[in-house]
PDB file of N, CA and C in Angstrom:
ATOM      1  N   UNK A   1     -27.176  53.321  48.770  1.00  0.00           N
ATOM      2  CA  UNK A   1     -25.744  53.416  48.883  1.00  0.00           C
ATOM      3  C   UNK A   1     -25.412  54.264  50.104  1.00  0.00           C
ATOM      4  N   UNK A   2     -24.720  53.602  51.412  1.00  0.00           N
ATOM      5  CA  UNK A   2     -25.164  54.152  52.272  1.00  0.00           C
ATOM      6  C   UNK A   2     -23.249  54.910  52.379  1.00  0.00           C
ATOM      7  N   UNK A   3     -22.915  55.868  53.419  1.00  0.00           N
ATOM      8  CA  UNK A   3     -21.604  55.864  53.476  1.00  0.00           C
ATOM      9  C   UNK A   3     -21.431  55.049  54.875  1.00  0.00           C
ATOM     10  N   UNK A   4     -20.041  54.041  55.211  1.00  0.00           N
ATOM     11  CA  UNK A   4     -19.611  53.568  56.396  1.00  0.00           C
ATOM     12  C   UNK A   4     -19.074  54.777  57.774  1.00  0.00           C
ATOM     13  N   UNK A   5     -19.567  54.507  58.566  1.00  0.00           N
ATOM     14  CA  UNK A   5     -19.346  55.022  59.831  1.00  0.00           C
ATOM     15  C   UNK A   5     -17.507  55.458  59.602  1.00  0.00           C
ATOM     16  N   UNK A   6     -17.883  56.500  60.455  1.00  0.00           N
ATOM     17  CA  UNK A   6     -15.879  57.348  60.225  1.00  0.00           C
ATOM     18  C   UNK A   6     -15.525  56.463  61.916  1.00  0.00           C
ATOM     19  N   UNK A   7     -13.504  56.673  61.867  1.00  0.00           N
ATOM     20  CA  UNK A   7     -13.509  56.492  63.141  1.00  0.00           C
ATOM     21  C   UNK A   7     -13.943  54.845  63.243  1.00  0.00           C
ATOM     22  N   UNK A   8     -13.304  54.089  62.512  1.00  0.00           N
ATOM     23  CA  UNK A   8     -13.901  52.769  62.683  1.00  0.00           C
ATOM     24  C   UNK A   8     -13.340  51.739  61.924  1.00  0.00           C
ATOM     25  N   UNK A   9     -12.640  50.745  62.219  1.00  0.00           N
ATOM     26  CA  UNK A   9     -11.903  49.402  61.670  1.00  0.00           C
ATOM     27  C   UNK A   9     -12.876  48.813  60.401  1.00  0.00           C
ATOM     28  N   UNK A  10     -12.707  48.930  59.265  1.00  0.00           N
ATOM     29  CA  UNK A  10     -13.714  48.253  58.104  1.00  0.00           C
ATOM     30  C   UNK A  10     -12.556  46.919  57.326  1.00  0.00           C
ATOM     31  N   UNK A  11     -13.520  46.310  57.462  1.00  0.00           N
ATOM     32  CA  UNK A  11     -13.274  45.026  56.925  1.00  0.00           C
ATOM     33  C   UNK A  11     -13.182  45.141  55.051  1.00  0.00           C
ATOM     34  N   UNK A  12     -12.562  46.128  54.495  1.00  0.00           N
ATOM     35  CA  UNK A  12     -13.338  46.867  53.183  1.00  0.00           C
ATOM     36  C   UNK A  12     -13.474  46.007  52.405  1.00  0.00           C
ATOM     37  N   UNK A  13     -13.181  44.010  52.495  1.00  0.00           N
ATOM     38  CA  UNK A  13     -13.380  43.159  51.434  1.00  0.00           C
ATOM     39  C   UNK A  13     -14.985  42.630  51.518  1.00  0.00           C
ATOM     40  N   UNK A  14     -15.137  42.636  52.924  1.00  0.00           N
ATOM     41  CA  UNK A  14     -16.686  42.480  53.436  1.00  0.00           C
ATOM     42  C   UNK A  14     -18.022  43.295  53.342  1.00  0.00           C
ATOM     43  N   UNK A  15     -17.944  44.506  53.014  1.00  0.00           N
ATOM     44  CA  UNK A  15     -18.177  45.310  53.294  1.00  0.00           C
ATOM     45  C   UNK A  15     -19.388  46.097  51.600  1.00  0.00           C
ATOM     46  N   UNK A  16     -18.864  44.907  50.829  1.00  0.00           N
ATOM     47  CA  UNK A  16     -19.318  44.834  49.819  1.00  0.00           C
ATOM     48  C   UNK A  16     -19.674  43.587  49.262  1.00  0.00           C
ATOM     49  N   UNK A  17     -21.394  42.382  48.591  1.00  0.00           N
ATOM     50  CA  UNK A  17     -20.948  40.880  48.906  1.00  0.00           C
ATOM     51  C   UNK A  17     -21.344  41.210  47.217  1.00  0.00           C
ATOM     52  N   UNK A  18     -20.522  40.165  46.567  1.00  0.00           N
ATOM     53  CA  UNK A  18     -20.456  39.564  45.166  1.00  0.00           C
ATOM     54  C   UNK A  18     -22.328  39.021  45.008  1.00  0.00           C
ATOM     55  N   UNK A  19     -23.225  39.278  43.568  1.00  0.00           N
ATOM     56  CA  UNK A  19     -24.379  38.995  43.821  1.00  0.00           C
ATOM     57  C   UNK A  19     -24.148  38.933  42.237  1.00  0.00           C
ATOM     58  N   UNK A  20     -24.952  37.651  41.602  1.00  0.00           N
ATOM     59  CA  UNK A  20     -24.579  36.807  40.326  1.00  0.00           C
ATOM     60  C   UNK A  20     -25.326  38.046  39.554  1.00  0.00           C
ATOM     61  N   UNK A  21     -24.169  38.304  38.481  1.00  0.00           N
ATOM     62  CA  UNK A  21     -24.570  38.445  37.291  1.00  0.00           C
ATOM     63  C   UNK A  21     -24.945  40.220  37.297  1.00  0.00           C
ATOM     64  N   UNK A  22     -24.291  40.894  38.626  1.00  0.00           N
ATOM     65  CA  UNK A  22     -23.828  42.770  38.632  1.00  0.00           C
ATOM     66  C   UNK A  22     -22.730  42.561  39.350  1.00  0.00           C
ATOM     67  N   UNK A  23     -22.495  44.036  39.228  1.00  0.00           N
ATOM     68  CA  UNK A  23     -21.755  44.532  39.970  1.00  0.00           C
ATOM     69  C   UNK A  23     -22.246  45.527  40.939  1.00  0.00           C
ATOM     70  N   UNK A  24     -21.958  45.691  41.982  1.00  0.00           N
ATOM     71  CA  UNK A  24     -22.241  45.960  43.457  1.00  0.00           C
ATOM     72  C   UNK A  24     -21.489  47.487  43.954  1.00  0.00           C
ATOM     73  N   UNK A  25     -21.846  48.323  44.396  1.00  0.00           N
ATOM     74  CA  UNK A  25     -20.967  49.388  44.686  1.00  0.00           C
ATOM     75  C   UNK A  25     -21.402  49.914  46.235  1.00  0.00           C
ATOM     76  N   UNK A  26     -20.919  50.327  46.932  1.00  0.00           N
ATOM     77  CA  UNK A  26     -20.653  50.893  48.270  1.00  0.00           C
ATOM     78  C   UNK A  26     -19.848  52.341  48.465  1.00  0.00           C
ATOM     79  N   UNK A  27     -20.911  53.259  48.553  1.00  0.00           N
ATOM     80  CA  UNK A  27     -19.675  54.623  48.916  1.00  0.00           C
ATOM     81  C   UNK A  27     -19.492  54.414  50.331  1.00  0.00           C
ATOM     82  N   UNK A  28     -17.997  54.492  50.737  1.00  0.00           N
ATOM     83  CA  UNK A  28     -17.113  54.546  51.754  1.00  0.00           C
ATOM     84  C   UNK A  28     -17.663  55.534  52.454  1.00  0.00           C
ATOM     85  N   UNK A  29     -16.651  56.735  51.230  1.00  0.00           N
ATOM     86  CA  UNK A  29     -16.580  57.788  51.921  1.00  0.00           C
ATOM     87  C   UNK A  29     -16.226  58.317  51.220  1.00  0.00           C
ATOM     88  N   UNK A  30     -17.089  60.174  51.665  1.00  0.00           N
ATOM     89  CA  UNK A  30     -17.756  60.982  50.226  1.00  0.00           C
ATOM     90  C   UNK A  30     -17.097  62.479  51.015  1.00  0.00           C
ATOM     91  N   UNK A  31     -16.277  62.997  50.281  1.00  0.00           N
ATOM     92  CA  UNK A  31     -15.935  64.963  50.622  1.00  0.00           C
ATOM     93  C   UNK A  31     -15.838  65.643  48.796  1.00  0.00           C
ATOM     94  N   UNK A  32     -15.727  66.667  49.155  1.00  0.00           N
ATOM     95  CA  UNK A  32     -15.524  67.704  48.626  1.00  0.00           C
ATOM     96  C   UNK A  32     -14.444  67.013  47.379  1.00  0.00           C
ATOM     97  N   UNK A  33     -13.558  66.747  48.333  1.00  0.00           N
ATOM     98  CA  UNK A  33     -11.937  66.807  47.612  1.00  0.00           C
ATOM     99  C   UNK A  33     -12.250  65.437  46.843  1.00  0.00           C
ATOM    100  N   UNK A  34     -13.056  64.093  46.968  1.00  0.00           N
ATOM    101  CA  UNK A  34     -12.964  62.940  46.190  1.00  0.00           C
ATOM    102  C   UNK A  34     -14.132  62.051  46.958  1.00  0.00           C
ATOM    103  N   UNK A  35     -13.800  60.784  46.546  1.00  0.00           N
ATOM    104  CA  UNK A  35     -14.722  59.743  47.541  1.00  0.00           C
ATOM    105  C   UNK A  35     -13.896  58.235  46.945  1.00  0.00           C
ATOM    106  N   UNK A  36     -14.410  57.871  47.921  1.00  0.00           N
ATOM    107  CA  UNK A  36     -13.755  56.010  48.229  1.00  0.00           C
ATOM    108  C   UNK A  36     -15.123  55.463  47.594  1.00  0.00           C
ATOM    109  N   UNK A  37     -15.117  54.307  46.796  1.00  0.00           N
ATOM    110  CA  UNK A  37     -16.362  53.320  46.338  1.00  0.00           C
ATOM    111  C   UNK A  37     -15.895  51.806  46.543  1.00  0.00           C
ATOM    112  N   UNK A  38     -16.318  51.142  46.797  1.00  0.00           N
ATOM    113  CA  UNK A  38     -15.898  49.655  46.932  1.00  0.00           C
ATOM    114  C   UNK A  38     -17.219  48.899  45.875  1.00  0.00           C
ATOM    115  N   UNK A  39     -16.106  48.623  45.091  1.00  0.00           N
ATOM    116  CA  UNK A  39     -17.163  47.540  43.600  1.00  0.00           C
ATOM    117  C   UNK A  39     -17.092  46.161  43.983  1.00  0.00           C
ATOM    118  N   UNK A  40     -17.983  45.320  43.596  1.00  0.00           N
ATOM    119  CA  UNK A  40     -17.708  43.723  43.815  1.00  0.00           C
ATOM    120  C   UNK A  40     -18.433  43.321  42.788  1.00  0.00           C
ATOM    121  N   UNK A  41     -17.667  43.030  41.534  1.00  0.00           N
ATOM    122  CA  UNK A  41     -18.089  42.951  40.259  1.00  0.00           C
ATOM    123  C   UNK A  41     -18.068  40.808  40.295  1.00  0.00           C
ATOM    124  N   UNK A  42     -19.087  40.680  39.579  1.00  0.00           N
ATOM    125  CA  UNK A  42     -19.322  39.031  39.335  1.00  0.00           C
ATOM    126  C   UNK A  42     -18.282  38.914  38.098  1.00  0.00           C
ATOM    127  N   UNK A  43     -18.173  37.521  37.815  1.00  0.00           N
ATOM    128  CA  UNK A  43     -17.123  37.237  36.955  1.00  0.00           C
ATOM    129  C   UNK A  43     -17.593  37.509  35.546  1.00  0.00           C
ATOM    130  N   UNK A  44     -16.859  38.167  34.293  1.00  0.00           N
ATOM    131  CA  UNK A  44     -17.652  38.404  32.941  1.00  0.00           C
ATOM    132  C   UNK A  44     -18.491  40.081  33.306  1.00  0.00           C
ATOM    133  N   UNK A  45     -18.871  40.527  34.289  1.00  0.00           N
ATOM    134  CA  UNK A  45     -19.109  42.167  34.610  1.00  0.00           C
ATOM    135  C   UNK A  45     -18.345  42.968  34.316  1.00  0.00           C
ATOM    136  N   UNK A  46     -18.666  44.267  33.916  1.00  0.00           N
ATOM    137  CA  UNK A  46     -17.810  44.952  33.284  1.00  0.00           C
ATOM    138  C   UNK A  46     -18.798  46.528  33.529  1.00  0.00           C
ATOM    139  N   UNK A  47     -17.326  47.553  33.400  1.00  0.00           N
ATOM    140  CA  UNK A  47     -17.991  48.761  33.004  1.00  0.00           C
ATOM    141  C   UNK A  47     -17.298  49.174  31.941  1.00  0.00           C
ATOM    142  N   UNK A  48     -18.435  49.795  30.811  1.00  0.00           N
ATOM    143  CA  UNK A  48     -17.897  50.028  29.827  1.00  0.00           C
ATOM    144  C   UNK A  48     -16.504  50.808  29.497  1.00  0.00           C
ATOM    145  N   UNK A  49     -16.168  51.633  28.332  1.00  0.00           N
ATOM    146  CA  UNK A  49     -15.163  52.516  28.368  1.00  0.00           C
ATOM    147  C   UNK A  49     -15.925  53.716  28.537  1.00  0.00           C
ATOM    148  N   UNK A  50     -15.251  54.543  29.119  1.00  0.00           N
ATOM    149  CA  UNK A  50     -15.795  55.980  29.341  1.00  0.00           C
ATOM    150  C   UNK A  50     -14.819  56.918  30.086  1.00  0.00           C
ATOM    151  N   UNK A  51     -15.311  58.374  30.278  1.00  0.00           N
ATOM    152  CA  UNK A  51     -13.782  59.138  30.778  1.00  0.00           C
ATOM    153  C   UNK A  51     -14.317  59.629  31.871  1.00  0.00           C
ATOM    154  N   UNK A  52     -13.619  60.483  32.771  1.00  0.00           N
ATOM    155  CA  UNK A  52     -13.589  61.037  34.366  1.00  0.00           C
ATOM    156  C   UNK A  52     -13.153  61.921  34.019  1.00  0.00           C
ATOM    157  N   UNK A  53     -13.862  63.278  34.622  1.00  0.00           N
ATOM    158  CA  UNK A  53     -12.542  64.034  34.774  1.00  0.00           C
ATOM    159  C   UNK A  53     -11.597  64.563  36.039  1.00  0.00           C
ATOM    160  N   UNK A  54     -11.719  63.202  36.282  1.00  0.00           N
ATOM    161  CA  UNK A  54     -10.929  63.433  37.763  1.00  0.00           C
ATOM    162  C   UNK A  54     -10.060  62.015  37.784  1.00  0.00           C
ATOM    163  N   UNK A  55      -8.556  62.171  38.352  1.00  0.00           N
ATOM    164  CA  UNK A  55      -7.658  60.673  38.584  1.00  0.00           C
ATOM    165  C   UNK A  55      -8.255  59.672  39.590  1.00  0.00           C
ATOM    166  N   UNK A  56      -8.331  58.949  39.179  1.00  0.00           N
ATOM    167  CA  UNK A  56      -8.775  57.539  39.901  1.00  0.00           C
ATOM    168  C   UNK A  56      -7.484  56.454  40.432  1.00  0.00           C
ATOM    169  N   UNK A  57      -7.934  55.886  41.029  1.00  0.00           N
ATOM    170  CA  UNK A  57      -6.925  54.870  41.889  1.00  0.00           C
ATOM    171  C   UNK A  57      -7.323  53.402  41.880  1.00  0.00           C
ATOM    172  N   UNK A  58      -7.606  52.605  41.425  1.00  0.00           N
ATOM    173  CA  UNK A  58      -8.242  51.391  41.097  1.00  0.00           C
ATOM    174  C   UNK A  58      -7.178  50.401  42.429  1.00  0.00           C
ATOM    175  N   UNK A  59      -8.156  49.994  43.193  1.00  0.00           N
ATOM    176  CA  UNK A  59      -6.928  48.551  44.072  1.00  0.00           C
ATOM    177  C   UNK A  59      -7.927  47.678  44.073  1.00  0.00           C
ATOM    178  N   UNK A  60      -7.361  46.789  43.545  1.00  0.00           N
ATOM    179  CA  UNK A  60      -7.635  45.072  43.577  1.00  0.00           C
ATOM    180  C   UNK A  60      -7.229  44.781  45.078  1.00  0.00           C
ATOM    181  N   UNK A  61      -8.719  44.059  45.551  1.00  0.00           N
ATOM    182  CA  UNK A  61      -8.328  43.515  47.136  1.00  0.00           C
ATOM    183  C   UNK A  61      -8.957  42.167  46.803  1.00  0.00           C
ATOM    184  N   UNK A  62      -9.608  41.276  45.948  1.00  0.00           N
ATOM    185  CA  UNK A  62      -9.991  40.354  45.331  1.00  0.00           C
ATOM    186  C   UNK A  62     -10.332  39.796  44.169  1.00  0.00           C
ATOM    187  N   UNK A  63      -9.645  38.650  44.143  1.00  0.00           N
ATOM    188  CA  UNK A  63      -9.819  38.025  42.275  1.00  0.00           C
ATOM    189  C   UNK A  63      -8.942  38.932  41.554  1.00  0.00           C
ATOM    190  N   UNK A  64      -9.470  38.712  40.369  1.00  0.00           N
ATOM    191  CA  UNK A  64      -8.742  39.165  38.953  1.00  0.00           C
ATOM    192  C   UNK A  64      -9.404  40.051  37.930  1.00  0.00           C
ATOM    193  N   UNK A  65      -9.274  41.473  37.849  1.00  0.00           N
ATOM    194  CA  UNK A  65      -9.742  41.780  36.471  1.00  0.00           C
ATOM    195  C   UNK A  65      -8.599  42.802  35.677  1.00  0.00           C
ATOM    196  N   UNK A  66      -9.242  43.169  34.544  1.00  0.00           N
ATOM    197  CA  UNK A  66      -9.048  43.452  33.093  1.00  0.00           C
ATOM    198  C   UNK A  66      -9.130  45.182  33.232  1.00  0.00           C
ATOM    199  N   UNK A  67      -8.279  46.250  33.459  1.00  0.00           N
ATOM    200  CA  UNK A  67      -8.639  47.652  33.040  1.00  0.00           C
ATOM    201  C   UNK A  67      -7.759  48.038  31.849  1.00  0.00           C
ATOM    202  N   UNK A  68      -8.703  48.657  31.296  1.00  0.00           N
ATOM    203  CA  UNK A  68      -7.861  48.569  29.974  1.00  0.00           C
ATOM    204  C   UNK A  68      -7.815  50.291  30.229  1.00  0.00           C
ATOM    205  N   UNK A  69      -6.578  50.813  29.360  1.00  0.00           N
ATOM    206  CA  UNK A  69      -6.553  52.818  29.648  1.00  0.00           C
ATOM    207  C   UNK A  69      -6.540  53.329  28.760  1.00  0.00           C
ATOM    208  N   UNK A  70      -6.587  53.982  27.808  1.00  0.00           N
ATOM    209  CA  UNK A  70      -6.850  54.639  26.557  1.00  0.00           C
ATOM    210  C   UNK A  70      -6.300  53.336  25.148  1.00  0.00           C
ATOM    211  N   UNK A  71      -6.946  52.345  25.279  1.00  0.00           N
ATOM    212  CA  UNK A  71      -6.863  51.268  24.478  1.00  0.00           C
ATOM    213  C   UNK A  71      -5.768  50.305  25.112  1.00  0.00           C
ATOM    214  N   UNK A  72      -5.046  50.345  25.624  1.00  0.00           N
ATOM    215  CA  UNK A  72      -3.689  49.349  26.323  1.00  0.00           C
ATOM    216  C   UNK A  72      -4.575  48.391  28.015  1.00  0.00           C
ATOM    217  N   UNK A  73      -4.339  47.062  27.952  1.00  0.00           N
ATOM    218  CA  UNK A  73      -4.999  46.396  29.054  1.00  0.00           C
ATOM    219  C   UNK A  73      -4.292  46.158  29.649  1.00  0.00           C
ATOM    220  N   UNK A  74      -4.437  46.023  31.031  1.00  0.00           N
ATOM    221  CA  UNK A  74      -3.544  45.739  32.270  1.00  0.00           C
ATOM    222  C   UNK A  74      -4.405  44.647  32.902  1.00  0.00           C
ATOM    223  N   UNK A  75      -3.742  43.198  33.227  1.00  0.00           N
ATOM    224  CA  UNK A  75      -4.288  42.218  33.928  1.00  0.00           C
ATOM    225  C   UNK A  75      -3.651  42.583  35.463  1.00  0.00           C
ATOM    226  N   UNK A  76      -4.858  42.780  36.200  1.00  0.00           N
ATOM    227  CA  UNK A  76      -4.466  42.871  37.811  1.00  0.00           C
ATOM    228  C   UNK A  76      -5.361  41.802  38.451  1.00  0.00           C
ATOM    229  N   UNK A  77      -4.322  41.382  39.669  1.00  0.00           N
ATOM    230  CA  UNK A  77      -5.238  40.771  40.500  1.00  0.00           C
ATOM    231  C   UNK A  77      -5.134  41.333  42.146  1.00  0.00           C
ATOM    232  N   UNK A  78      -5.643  40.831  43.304  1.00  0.00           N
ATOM    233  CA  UNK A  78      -5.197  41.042  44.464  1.00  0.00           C
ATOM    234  C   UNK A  78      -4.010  41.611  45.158  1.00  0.00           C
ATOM    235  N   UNK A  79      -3.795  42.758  45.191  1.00  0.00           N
ATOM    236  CA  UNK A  79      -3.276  43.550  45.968  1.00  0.00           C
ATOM    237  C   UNK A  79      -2.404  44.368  44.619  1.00  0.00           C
ATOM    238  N   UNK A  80      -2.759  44.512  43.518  1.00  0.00           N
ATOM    239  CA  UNK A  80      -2.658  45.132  42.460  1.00  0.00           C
ATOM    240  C   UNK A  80      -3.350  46.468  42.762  1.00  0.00           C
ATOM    241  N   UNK A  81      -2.826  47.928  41.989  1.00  0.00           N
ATOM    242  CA  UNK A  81      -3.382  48.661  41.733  1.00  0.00           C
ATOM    243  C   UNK A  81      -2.902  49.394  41.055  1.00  0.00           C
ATOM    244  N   UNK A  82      -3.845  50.918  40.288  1.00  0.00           N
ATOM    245  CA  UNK A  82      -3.584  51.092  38.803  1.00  0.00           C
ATOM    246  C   UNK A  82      -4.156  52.660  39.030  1.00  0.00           C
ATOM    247  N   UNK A  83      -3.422  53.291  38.535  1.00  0.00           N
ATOM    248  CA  UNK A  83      -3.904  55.203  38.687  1.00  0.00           C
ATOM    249  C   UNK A  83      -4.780  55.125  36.808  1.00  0.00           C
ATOM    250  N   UNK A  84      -5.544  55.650  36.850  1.00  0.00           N
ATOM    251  CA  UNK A  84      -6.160  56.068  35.586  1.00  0.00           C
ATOM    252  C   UNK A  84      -6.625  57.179  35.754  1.00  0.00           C
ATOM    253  N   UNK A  85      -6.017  57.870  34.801  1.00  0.00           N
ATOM    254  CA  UNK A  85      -5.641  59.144  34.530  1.00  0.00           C
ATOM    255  C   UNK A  85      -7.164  59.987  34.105  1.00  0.00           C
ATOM    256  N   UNK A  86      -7.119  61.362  34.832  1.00  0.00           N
ATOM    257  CA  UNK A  86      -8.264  62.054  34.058  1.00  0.00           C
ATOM    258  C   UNK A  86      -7.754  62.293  32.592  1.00  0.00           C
ATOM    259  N   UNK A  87      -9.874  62.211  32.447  1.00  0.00           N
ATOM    260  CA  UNK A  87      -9.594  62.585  30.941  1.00  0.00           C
ATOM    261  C   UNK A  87      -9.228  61.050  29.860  1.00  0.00           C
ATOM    262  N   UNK A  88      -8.753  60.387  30.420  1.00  0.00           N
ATOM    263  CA  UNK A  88      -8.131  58.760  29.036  1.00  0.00           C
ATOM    264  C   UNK A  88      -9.221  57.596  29.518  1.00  0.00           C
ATOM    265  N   UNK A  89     -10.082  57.128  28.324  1.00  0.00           N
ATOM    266  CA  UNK A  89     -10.928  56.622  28.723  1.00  0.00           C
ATOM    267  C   UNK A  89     -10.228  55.163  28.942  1.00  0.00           C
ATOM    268  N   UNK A  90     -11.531  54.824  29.921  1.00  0.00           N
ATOM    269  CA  UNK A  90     -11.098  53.019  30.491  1.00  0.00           C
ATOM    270  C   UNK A  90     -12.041  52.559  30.736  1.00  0.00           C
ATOM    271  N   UNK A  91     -11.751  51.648  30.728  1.00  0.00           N
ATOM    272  CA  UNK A  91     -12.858  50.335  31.163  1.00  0.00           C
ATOM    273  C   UNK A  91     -12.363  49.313  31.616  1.00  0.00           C
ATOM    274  N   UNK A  92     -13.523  48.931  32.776  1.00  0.00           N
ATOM    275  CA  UNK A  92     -13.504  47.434  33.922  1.00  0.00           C
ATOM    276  C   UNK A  92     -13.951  46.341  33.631  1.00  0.00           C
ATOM    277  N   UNK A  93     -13.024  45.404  33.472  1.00  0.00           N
ATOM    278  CA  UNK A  93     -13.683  44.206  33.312  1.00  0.00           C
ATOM    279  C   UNK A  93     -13.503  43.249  34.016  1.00  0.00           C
ATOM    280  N   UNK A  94     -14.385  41.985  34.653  1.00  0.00           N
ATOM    281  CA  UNK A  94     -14.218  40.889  35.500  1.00  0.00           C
ATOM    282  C   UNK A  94     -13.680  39.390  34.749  1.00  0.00           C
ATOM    283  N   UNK A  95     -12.372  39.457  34.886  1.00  0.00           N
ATOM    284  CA  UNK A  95     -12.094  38.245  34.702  1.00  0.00           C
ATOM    285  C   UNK A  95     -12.093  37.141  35.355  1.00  0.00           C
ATOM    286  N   UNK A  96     -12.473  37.349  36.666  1.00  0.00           N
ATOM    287  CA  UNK A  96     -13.042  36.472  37.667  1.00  0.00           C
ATOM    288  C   UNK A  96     -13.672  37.597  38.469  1.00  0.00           C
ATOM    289  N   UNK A  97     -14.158  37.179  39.684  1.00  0.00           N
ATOM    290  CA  UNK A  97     -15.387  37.923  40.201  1.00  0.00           C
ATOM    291  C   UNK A  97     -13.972  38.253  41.299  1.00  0.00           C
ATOM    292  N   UNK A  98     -14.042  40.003  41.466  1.00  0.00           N
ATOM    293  CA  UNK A  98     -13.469  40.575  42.149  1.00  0.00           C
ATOM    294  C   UNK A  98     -13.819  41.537  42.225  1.00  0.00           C
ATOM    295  N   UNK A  99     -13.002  42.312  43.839  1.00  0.00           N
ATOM    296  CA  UNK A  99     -13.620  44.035  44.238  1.00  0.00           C
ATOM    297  C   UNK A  99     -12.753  44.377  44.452  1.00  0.00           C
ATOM    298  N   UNK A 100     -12.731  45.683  44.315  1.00  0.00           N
ATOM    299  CA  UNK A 100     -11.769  46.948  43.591  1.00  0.00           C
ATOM    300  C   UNK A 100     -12.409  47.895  44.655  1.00  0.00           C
ATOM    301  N   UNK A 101     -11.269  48.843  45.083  1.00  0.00           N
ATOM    302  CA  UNK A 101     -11.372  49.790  46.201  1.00  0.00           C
ATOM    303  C   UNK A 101     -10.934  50.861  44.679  1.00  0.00           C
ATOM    304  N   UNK A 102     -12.020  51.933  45.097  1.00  0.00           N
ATOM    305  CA  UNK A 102     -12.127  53.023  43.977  1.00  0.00           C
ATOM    306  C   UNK A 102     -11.523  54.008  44.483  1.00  0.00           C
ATOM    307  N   UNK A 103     -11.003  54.962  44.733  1.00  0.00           N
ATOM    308  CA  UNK A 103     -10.331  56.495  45.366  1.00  0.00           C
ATOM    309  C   UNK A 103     -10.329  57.627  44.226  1.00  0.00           C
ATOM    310  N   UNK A 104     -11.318  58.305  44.165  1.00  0.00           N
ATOM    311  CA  UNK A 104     -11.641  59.462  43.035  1.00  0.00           C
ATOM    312  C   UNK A 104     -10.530  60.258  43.943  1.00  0.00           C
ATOM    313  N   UNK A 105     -10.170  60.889  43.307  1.00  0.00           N
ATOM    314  CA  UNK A 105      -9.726  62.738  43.514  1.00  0.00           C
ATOM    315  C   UNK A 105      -9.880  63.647  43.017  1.00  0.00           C
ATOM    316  N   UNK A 106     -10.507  64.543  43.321  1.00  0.00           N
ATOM    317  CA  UNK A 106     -11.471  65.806  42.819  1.00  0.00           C
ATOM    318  C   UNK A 106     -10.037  67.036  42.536  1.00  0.00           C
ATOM    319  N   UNK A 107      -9.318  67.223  43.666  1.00  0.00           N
ATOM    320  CA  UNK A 107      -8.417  68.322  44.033  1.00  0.00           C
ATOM    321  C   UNK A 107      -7.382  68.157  43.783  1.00  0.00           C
TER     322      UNK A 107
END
């Protein structure tokens, strides 16, 4: 998991390729204060429920999936995105094969 070069035009849908039957992750870009991940989950992939304790930023830049937030589901697709809250567990699911730009925040 390598991080992408700073100072530089990223293609961030490319940058991560769909591979049958996982899901795929890419750290962006990693500080102190949070980090960027780019997922490219196959269709039917999923991450379970579980908690953070830090706010997350979920953006749909392809396809369609399923985050569900302390039991309530939200269908997003492409150019969708969704804050999940520290602390309330969630879970990812692929309702078609799509990637999700991740944005932790630590601070």
């Amino acid at each position: 998991m390598s991080t992408a070069p700073k100072s530089q035009v990223l293609k961030m849908a490319d940058l991560a390729v769909y591979q049958e039957g996982s899901v795929v992750s890419r750290q962006i870009t990693k500080a102190e204060a949070g980090n960027v991940t780019l997922f490219a989950f196959d269709a039917g992939q999923e991450l379970s429920e579980h908690t953070a304790p830090f706010d997350a930023l979920a953006h749909v830049l392809d396809g369609e999936a399923e985050i569900s937030i302390s039991g309530k589901a939200y269908a997003l697709s492409a150019g969708d995105a969704i804050v999940m809250p520290a602390n309330e567990p969630h879970a990812v699911r692929a309702s078609k094969k799509f990637k999700m730009l991740l944005t932790m925040i630590r601070a």
